[in-house]
C-alpha atoms as a PDB file:
ATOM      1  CA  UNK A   1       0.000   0.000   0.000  1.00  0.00           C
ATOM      2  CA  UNK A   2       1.371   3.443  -0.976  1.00  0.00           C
ATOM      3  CA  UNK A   3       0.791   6.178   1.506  1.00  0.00           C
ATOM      4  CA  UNK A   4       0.605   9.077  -0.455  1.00  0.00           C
ATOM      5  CA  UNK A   5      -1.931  11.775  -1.742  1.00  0.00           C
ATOM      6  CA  UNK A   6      -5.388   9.904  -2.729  1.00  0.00           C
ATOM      7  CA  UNK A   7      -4.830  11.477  -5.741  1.00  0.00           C
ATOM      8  CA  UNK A   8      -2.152   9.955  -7.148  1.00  0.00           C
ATOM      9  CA  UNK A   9      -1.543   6.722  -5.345  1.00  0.00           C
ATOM     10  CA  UNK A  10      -3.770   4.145  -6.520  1.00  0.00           C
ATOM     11  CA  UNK A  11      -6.035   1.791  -4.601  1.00  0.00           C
ATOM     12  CA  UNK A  12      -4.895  -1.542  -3.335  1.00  0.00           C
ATOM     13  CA  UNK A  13      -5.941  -4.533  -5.495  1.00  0.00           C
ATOM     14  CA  UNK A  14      -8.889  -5.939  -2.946  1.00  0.00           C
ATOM     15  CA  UNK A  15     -10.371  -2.512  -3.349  1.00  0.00           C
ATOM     16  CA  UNK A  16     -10.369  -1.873  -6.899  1.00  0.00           C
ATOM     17  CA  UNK A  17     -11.672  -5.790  -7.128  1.00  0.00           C
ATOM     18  CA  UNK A  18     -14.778  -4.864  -4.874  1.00  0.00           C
ATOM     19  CA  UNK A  19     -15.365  -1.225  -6.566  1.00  0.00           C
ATOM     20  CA  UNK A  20     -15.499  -3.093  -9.600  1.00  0.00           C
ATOM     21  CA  UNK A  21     -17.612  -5.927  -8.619  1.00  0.00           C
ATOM     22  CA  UNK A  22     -19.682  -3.595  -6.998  1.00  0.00           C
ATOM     23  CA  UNK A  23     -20.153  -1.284 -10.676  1.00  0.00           C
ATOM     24  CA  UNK A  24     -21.032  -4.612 -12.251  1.00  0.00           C
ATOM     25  CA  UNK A  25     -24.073  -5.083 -10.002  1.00  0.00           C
ATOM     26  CA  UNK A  26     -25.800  -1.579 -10.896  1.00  0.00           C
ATOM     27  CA  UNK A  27     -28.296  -0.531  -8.084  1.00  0.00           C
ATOM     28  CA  UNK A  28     -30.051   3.007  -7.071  1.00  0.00           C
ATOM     29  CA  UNK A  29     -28.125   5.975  -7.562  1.00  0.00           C
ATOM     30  CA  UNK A  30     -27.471   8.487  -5.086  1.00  0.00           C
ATOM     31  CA  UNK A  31     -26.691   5.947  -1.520  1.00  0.00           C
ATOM     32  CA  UNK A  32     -29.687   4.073  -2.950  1.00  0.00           C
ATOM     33  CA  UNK A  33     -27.443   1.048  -3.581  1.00  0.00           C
ATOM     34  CA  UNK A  34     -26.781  -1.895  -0.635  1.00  0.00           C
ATOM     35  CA  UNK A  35     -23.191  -0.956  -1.091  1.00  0.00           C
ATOM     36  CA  UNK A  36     -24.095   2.757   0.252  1.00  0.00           C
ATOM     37  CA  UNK A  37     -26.659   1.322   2.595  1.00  0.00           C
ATOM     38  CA  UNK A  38     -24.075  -0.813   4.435  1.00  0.00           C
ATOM     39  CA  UNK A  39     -21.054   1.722   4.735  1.00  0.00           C
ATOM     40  CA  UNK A  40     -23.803   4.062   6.147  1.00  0.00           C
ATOM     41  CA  UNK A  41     -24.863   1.731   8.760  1.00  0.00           C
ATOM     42  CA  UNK A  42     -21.345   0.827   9.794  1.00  0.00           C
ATOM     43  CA  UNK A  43     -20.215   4.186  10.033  1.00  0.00           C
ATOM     44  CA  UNK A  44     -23.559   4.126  12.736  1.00  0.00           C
ATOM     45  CA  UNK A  45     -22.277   1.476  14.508  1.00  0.00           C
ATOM     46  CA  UNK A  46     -18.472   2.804  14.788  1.00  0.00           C
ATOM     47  CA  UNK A  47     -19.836   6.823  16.347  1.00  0.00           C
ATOM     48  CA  UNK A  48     -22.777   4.826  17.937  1.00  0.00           C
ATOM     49  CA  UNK A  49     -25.286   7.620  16.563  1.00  0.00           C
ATOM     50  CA  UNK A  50     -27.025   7.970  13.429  1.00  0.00           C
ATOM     51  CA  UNK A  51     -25.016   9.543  10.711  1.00  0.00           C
ATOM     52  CA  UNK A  52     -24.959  10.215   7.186  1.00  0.00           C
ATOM     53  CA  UNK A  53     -22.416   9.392   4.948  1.00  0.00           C
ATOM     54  CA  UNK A  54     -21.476  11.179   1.383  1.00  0.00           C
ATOM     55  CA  UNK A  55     -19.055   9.655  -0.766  1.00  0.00           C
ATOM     56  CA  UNK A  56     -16.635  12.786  -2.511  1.00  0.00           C
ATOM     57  CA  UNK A  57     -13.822  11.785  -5.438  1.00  0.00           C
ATOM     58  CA  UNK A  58     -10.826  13.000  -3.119  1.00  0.00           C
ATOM     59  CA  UNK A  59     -10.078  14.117   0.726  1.00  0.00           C
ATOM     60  CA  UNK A  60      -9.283  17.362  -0.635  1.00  0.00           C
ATOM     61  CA  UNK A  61     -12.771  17.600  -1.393  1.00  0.00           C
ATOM     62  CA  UNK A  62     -13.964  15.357   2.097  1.00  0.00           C
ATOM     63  CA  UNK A  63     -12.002  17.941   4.218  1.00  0.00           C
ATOM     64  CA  UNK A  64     -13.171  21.242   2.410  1.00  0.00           C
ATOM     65  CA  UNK A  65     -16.846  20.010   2.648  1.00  0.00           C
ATOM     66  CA  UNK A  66     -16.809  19.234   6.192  1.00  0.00           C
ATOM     67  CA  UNK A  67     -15.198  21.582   7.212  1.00  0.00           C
ATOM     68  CA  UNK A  68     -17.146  24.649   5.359  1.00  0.00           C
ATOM     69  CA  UNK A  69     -20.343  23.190   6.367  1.00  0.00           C
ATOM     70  CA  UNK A  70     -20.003  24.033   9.620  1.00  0.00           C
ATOM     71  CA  UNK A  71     -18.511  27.711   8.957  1.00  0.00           C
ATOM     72  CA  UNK A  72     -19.823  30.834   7.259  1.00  0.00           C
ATOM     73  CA  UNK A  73     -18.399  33.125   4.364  1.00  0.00           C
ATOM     74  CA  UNK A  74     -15.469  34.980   6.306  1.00  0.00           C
ATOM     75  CA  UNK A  75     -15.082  32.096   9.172  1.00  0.00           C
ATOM     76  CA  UNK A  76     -11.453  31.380  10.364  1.00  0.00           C
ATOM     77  CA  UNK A  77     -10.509  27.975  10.834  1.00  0.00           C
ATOM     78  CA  UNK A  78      -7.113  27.338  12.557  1.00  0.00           C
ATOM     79  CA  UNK A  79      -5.081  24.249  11.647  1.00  0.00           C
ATOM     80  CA  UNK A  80      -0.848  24.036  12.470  1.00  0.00           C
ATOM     81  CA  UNK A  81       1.085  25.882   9.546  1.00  0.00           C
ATOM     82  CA  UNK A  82       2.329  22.452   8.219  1.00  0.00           C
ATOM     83  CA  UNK A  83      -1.051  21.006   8.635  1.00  0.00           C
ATOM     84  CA  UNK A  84      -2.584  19.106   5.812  1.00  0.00           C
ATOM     85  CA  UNK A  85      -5.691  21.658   4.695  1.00  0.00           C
ATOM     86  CA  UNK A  86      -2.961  24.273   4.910  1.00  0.00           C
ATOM     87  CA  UNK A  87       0.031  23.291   2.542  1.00  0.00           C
ATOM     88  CA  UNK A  88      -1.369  19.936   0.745  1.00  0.00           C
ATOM     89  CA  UNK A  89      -4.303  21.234  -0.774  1.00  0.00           C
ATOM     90  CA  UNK A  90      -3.938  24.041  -2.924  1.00  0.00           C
ATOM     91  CA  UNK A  91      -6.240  25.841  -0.971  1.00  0.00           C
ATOM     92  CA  UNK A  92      -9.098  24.395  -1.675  1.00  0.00           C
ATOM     93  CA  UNK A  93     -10.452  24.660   1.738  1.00  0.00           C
ATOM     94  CA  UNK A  94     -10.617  28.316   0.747  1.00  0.00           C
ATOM     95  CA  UNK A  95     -12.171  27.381  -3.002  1.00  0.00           C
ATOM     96  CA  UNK A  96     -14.625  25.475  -2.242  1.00  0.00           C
ATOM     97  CA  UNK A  97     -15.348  26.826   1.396  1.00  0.00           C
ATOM     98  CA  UNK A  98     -17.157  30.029   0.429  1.00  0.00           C
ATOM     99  CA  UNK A  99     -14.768  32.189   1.555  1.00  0.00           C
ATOM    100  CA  UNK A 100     -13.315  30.553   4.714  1.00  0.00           C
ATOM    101  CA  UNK A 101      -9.708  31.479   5.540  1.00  0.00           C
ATOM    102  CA  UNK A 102      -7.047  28.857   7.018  1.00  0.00           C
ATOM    103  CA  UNK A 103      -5.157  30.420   9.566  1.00  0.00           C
ATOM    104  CA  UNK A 104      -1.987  28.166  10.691  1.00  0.00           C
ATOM    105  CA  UNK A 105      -0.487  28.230  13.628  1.00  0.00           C
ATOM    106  CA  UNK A 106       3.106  26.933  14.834  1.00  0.00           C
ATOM    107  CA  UNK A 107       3.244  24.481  17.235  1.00  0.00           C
ATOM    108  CA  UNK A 108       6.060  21.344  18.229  1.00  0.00           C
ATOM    109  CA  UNK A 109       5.665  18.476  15.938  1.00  0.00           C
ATOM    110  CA  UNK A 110       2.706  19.681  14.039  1.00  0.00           C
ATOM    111  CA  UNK A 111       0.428  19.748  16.769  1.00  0.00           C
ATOM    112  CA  UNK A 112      -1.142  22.411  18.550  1.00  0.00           C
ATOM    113  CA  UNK A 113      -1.433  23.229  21.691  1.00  0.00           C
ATOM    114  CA  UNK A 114      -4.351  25.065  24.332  1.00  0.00           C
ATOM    115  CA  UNK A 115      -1.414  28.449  24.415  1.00  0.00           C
ATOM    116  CA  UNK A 116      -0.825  28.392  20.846  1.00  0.00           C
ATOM    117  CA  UNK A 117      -4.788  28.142  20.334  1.00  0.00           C
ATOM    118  CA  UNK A 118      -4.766  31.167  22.713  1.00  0.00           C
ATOM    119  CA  UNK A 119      -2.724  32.879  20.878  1.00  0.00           C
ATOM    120  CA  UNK A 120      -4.098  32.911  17.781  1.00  0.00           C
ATOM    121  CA  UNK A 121      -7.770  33.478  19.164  1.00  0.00           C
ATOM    122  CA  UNK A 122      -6.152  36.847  20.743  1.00  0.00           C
ATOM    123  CA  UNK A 123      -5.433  37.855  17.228  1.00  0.00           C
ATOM    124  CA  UNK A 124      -9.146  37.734  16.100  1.00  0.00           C
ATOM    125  CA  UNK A 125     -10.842  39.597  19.017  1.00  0.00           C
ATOM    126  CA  UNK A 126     -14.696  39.113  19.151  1.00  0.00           C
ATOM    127  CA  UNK A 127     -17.092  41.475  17.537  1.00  0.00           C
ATOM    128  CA  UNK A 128     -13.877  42.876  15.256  1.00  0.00           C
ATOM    129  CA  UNK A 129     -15.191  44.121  11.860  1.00  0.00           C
ATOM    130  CA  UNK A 130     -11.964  44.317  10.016  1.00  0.00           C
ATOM    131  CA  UNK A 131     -11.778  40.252   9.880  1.00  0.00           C
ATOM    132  CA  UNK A 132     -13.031  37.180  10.110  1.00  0.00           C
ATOM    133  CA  UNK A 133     -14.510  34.979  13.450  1.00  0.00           C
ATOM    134  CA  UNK A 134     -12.805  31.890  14.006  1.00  0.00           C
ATOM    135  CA  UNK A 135     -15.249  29.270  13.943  1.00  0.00           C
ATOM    136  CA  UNK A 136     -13.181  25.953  14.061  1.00  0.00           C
ATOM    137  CA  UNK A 137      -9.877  24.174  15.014  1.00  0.00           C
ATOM    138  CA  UNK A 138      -8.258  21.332  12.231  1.00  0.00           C
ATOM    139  CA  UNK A 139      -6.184  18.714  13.989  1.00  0.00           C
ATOM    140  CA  UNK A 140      -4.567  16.341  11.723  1.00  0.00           C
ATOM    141  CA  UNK A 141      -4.537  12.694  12.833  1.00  0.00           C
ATOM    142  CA  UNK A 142      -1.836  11.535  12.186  1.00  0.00           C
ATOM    143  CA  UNK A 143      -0.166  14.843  11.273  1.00  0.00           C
ATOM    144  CA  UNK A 144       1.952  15.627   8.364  1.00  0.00           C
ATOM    145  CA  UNK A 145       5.076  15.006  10.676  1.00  0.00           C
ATOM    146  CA  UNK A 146       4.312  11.658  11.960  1.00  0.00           C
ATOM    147  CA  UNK A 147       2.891  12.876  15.541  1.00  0.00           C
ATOM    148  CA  UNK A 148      -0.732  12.162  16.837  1.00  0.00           C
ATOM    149  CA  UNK A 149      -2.390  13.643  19.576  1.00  0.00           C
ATOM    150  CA  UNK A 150      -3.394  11.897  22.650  1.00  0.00           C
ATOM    151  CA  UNK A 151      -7.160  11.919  23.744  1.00  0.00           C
ATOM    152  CA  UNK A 152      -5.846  14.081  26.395  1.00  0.00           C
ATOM    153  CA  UNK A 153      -4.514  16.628  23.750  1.00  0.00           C
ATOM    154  CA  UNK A 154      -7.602  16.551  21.820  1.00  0.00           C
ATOM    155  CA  UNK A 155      -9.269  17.533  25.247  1.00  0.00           C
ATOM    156  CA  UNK A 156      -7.291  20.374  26.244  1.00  0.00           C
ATOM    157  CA  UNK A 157      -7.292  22.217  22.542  1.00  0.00           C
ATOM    158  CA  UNK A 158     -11.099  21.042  22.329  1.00  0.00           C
ATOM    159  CA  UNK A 159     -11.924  22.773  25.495  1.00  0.00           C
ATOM    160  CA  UNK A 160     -10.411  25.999  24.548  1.00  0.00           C
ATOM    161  CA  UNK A 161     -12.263  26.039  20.962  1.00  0.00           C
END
């Protein structure tokens, strides 16, 4: 398996075998199928809630879509400077986002921390008309450098969002 940009890299074999198997069946269009139908209800069973699942050509386009329906034309969202929505993506956070700016943010080993958090909140003061509200924290898991957070860093940047 090649871990690389999901652009680029290829699928591995049993993948492309059941895509294709699954393209020879046919079904409903649109998460009609019983392919859809049974990612969806696994995805319910792994976040133990109801969820809904849409199926995008790359994560490029997973990440921007997530992540700009939750903000508003003009929302900040802070990610590390090295982090993936930041420097892999040729911006398209930003493209397809409406209008939503990535702000990064330097912090040990790609991550960030509560402080550096702080810090860049203190930058965007509330009710400032001159720029945009931050509205939401990327953390990269596992991070461009290798690192992953512990639930206990997830917690502590979490609580200061």
């Amino acid at each position: 398996m090649i871990f690389a940009s999901d652009n680029w890299a290829g699928a591995a074999e049993p993948i492309v075998a059941a895509l294709a198997e699954q393209a020879r069946n046919g079904g409903p269009a649109y998460g009609g199928d019983a392919l859809s139908k049974a990612v969806e209800a696994r995805f319910c069973e792994i976040f133990e809630r109801e969820v809904a699942v849409f199926f995008v050509g790359t994560g490029t386009a997973a990440n921007a879509l997530a992540i700009a329906n939750y903000c508003r034309p003009g929302s900040i969202v802070f990610g590390h400077t090295q982090a993936h929505i930041n420097v892999d993506e040729a911006n398209g956070l930003e493209f397809l986002g409406g209008g939503v700016k990535v702000v990064g943010l330097d912090g040990e080993g790609g991550k960030l921390t509560p402080s550096t958090l702080l810090d860049g909140l203190a930058a965007f003061p509330e009710r400032g008309f001159h720029h945009g509200q931050p509205v939401a924290v990327s953390l990269s898991q596992a991070n461009e450098l290798g690192q992953a957070y512990s639930p206990a860093e997830v917690a502590a940047v979490t609580e200061v969002a």
